[in-house]
Protein backbone atom coordinates (compact mmCIF):
# COMPACT_ATOMS: atom_id res chain seq x y z
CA UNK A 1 33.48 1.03 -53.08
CA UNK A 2 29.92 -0.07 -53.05
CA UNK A 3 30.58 -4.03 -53.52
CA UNK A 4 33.76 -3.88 -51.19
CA UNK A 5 31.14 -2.67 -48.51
CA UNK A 6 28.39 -4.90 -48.91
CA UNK A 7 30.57 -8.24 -49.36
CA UNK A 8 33.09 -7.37 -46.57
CA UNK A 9 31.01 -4.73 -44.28
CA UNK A 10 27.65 -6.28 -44.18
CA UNK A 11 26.52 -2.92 -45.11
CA UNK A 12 23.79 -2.27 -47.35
CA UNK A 13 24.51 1.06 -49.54
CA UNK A 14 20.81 2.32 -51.02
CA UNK A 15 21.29 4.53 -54.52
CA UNK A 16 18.67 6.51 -53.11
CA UNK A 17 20.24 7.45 -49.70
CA UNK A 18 23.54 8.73 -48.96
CA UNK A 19 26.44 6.50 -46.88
CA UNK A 20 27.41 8.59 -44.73
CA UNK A 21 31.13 7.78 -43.81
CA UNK A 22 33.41 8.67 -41.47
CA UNK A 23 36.84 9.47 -41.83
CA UNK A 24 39.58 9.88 -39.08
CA UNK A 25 43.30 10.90 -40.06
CA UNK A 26 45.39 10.78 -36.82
CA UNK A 27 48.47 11.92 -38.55
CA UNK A 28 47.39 14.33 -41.09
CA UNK A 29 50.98 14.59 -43.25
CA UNK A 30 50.42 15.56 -46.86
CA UNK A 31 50.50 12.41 -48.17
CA UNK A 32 47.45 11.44 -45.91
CA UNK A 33 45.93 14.25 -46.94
CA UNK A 34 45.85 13.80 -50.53
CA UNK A 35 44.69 10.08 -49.71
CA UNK A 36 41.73 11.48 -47.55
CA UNK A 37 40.64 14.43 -50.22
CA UNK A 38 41.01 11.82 -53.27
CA UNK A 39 38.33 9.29 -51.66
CA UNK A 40 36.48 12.22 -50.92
CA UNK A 41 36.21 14.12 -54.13
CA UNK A 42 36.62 10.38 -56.16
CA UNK A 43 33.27 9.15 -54.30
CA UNK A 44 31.44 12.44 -54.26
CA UNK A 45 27.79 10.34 -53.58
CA UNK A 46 29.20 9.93 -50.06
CA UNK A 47 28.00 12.12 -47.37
CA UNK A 48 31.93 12.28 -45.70
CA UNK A 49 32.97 13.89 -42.56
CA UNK A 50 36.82 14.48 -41.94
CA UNK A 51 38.55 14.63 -38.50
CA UNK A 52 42.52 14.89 -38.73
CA UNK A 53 44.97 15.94 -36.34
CA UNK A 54 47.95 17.91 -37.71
CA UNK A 55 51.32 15.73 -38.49
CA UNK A 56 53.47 16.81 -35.67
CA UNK A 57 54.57 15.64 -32.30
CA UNK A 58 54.48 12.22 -33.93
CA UNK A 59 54.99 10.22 -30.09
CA UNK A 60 52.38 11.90 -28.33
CA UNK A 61 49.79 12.28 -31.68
CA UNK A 62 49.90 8.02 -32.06
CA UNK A 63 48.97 7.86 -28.35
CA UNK A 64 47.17 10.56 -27.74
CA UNK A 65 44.86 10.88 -31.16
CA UNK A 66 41.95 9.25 -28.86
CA UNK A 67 42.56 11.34 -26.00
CA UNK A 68 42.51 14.81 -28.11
CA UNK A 69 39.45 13.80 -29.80
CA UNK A 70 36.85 12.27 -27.28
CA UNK A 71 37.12 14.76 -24.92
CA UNK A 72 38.12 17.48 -26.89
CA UNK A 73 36.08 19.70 -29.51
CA UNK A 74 35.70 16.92 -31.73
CA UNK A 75 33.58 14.80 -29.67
CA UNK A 76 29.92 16.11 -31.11
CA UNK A 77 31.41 14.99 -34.14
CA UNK A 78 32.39 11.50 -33.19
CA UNK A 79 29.09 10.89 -31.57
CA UNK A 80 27.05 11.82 -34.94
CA UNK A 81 25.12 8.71 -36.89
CA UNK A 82 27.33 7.36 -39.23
CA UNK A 83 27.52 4.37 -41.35
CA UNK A 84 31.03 3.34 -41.96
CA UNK A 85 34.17 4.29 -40.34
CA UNK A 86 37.23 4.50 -42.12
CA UNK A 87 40.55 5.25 -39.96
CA UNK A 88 44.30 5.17 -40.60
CA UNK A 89 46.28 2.65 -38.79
CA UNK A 90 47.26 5.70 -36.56
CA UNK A 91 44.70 6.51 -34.80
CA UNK A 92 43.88 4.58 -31.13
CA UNK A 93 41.09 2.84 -32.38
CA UNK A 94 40.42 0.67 -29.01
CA UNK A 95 40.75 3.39 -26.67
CA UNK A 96 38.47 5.64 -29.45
CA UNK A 97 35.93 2.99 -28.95
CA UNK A 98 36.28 3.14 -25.18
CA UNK A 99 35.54 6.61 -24.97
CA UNK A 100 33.18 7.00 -27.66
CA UNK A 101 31.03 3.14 -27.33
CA UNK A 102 28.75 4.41 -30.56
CA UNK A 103 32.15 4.22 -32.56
CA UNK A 104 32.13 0.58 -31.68
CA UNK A 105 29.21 -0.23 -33.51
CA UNK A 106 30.57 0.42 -36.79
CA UNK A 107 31.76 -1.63 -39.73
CA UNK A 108 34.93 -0.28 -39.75
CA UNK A 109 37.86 -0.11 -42.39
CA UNK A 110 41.63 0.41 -41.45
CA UNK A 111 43.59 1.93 -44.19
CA UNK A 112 47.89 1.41 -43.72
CA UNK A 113 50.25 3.43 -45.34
CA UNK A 114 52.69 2.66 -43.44
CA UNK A 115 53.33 0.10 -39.91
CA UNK A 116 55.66 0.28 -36.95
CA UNK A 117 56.64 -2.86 -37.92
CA UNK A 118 58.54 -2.03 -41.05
CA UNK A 119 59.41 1.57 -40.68
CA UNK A 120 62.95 2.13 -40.07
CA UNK A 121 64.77 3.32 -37.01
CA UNK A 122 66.56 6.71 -36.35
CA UNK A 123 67.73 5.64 -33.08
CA UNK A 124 66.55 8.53 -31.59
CA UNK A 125 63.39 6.90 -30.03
CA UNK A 126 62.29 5.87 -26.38
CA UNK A 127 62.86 1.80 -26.31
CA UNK A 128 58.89 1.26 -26.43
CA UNK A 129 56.75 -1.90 -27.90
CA UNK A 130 53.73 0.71 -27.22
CA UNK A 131 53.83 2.01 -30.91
CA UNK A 132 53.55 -1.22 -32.25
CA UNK A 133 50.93 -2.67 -30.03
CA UNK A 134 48.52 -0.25 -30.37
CA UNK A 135 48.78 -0.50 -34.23
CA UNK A 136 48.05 -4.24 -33.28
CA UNK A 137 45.07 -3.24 -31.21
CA UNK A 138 43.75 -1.09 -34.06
CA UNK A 139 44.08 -3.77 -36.47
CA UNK A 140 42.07 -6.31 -34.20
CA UNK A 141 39.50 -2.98 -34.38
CA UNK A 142 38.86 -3.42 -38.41
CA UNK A 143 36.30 -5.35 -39.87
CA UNK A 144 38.99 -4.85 -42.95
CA UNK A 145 42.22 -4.25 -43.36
CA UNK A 146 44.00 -2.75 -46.67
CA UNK A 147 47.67 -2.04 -47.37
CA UNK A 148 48.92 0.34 -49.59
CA UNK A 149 51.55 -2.35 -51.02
CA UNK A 150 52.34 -5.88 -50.44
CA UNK A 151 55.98 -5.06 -48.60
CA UNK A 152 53.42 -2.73 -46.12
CA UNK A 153 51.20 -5.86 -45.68
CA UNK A 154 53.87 -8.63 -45.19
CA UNK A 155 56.53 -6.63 -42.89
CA UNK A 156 52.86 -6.14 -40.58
CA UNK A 157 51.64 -9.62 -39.72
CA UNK A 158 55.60 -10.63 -39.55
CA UNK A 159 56.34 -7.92 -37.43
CA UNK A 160 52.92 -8.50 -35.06
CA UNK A 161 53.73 -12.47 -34.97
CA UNK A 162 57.64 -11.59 -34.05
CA UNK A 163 56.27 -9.20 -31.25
CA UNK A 164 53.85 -11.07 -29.76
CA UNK A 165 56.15 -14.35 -29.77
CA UNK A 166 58.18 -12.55 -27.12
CA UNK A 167 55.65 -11.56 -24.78
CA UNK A 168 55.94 -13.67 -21.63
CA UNK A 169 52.39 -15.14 -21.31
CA UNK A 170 48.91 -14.83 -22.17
CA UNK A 171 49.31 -14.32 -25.26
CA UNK A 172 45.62 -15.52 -26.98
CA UNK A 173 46.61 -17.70 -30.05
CA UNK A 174 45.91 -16.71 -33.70
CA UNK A 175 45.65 -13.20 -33.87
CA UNK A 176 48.17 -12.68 -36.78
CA UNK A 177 45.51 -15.54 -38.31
CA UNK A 178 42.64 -13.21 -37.70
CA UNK A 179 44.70 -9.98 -39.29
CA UNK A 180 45.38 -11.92 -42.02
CA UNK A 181 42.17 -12.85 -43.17
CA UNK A 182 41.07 -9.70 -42.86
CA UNK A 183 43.92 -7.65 -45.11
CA UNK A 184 44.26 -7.40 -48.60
CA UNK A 185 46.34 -4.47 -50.54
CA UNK A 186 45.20 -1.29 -52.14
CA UNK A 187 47.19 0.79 -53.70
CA UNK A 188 46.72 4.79 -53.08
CA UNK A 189 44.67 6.10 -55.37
CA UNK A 190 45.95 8.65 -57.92
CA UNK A 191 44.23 11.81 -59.63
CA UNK A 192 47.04 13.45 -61.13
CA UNK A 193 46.16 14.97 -64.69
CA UNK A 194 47.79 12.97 -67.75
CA UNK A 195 50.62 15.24 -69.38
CA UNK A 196 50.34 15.12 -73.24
CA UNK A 197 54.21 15.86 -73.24
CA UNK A 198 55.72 13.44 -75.46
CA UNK A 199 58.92 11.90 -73.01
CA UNK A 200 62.54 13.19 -73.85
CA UNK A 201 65.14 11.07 -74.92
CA UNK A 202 67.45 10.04 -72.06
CA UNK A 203 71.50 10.81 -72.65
CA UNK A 204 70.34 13.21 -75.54
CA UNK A 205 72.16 16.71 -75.79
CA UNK A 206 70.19 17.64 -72.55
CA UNK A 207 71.29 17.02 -69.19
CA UNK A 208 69.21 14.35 -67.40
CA UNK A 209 66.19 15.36 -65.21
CA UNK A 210 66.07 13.81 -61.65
CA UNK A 211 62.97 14.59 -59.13
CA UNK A 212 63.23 13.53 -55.47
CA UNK A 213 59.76 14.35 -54.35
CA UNK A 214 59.63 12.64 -50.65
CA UNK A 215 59.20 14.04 -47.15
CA UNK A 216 62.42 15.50 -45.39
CA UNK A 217 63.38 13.09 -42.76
CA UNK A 218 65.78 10.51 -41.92
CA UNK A 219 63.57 7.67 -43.27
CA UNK A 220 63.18 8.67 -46.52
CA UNK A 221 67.07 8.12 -47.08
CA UNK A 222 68.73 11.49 -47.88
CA UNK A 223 72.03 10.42 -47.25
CA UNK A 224 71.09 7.44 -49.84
CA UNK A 225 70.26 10.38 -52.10
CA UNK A 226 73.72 12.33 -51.21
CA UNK A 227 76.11 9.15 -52.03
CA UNK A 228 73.68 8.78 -55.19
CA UNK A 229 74.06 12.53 -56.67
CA UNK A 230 78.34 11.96 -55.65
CA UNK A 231 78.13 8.90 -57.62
CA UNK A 232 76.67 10.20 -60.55
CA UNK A 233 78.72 13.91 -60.52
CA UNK A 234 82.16 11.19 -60.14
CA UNK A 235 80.67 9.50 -63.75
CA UNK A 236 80.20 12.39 -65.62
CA UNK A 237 76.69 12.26 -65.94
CA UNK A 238 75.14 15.66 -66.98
CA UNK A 239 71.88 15.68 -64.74
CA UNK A 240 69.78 18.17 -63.15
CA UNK A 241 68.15 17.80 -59.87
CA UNK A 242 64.52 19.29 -58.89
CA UNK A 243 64.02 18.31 -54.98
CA UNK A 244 61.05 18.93 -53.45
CA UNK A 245 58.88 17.48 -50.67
CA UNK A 246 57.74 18.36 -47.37
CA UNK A 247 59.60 19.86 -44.83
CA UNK A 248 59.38 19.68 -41.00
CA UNK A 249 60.80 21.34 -37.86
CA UNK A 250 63.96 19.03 -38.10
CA UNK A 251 65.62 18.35 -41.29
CA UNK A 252 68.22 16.13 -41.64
CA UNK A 253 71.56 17.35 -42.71
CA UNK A 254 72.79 16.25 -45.67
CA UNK A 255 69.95 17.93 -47.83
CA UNK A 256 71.85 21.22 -46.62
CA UNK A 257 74.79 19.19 -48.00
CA UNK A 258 72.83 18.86 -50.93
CA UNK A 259 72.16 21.98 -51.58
CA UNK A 260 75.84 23.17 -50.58
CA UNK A 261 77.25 20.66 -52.95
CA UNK A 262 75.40 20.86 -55.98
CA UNK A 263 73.78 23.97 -56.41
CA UNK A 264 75.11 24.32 -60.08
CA UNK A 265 72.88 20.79 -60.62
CA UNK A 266 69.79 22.24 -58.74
CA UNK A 267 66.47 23.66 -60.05
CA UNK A 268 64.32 23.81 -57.37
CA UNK A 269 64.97 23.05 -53.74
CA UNK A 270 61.88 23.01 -51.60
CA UNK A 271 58.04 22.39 -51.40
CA UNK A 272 55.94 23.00 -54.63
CA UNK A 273 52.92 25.32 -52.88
CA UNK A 274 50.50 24.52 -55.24
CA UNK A 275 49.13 21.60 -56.98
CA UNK A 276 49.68 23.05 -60.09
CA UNK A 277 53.41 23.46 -59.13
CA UNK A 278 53.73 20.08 -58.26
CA UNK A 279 52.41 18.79 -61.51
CA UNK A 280 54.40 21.15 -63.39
CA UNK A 281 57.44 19.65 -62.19
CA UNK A 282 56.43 15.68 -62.40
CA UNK A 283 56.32 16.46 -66.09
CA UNK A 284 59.36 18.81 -66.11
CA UNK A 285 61.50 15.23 -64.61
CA UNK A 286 63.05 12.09 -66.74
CA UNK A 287 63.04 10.36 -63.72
CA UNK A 288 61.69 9.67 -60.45
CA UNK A 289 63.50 8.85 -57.32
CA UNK A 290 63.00 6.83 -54.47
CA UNK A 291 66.09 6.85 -51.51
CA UNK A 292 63.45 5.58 -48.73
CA UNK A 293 64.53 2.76 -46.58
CA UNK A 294 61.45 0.80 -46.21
CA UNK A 295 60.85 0.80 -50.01
């Protein structure tokens, strides 16, 4: 943390004094939150303040974040001394800046772990560019850039050059240039106890373990999942099926298919509460699956 600082923040960290850091999480979803708390708790010399918003509303939180914050109850807390701020590529960082000019003076970090360039479509949104230009605008915010993967990187800058090519005029040149010098890819970090259970032998006597362990909405490809479990139930293949994962006000249909369908193959159906519980059933599973459409 120390030499990504100095060599790309111009900031120098002193042993003897703390960084103090700020951290702003504009769409707080568990996932985000477990990214937040493991920088936290993994860099514990840091003197870290955290200011989220809760992951709901998901139009209005992208565009309003800098609204709710700089003239809400948050706004002592902006204004504090800080040394670095780190965002997620959801929060307004322009208009932030705007309303809160200390902000602005910041080396600041943008952290993506996801873009509105490469997230897929429901077809249930308004027809807006808005989304993705202010994650552009944030981005021109950052003194650094990082990606959680390369596919998160790439589908960015080609998504920001594609948009901005069709804007009629004025149109400055190299931005996606500037964005590009400026990213590089880190990968979430993980602090997941090891499990000292030896792994099973796959096809033994015992049926298969599955784990789907992804949030519950359209993008994370249930319906994948669904044509998946008829596939393997069609083949013969003795499996059981722990699904767990977040859960929000709307949940797409087929996991109550799902759950219909194959409740002789299920073991758990629903959020693991606890840490503990979560962990318990990563080692419980054979294997791991992904259905989301931008993986």
């Amino acid at each position: 943390m120390s030499s990504l600082v100095n060599s790309n923040l111009s900031v120098i960290v002193s042993m003897e004094s703390k960084l103090k850091i700020l951290l702003l999480s504009a769409y707080h979803a568990d996932s985000h939150a477990v990214w937040a708390n493991t920088l936290i708790k993994g860099l514990p010399g840091y003197d870290w303040t955290l200011i989220s918003l809760p992951p709901r509303y998901f139009s209005w939180r992208v565009r309003g974040n800098s609204l709710s914050w700089a003239f809400g109850e948050q706004r002592a807390l902006l204004e504090q001394e800080y040394d670095l701020l780190i965002t997620t590529s959801m929060v307004d960082l322009s208009a932030l800046r705007g309303f809160c000019p200390s902000l602005a003076l910041l080396p600041t970090l943008v952290y993506f772990h996801e873009n509105q360039f490469g997230y897929p479509q429901s077809g249930r949104e308004f027809s807006s560019v808005e989304p993705q230009l202010l994650s552009i605008y944030t981005a021109l915010c950052g003194d650094r850039l990082l990606f959680n993967s390369e596919f998160n990187r790439t589908s960015f800058l080609q998504g920001a050059a594609a948009l901005l090519k069709k804007l009629p005029d004025q149109v400055p040149a190299g931005v996606v240039e500037r964005l590009s010098e400026r990213s590089s890819v880190l990968p979430v970090p993980l602090n997941l106890s090891q499990s000292h259970k030896p792994a099973r032998a796959l096809f033994s006597e015992h049926p298969v373990r599955l784990l789907w362990n992804a949030r519950w909405e359209f993008d994370k490809g249930p319906e994948r999942l669904l044509n998946l479990l008829d596939e393997l139930e069609t083949a013969g293949l003795d499996f059981e099926l722990s699904l767990l994962g977040q859960r929000f006000r709307k949940v797409p249909e087929a996991f109550y298919q799902i759950r219909d369908r194959y409740q002789h193959r299920l073991v758990q159906f629903g959020y693991a509460e606890s840490a503990k519980e979560y962990r318990k059933w990563l080692e419980w599973s054979d294997i791991v699956l992904s259905t989301a459409l931008h993986e």
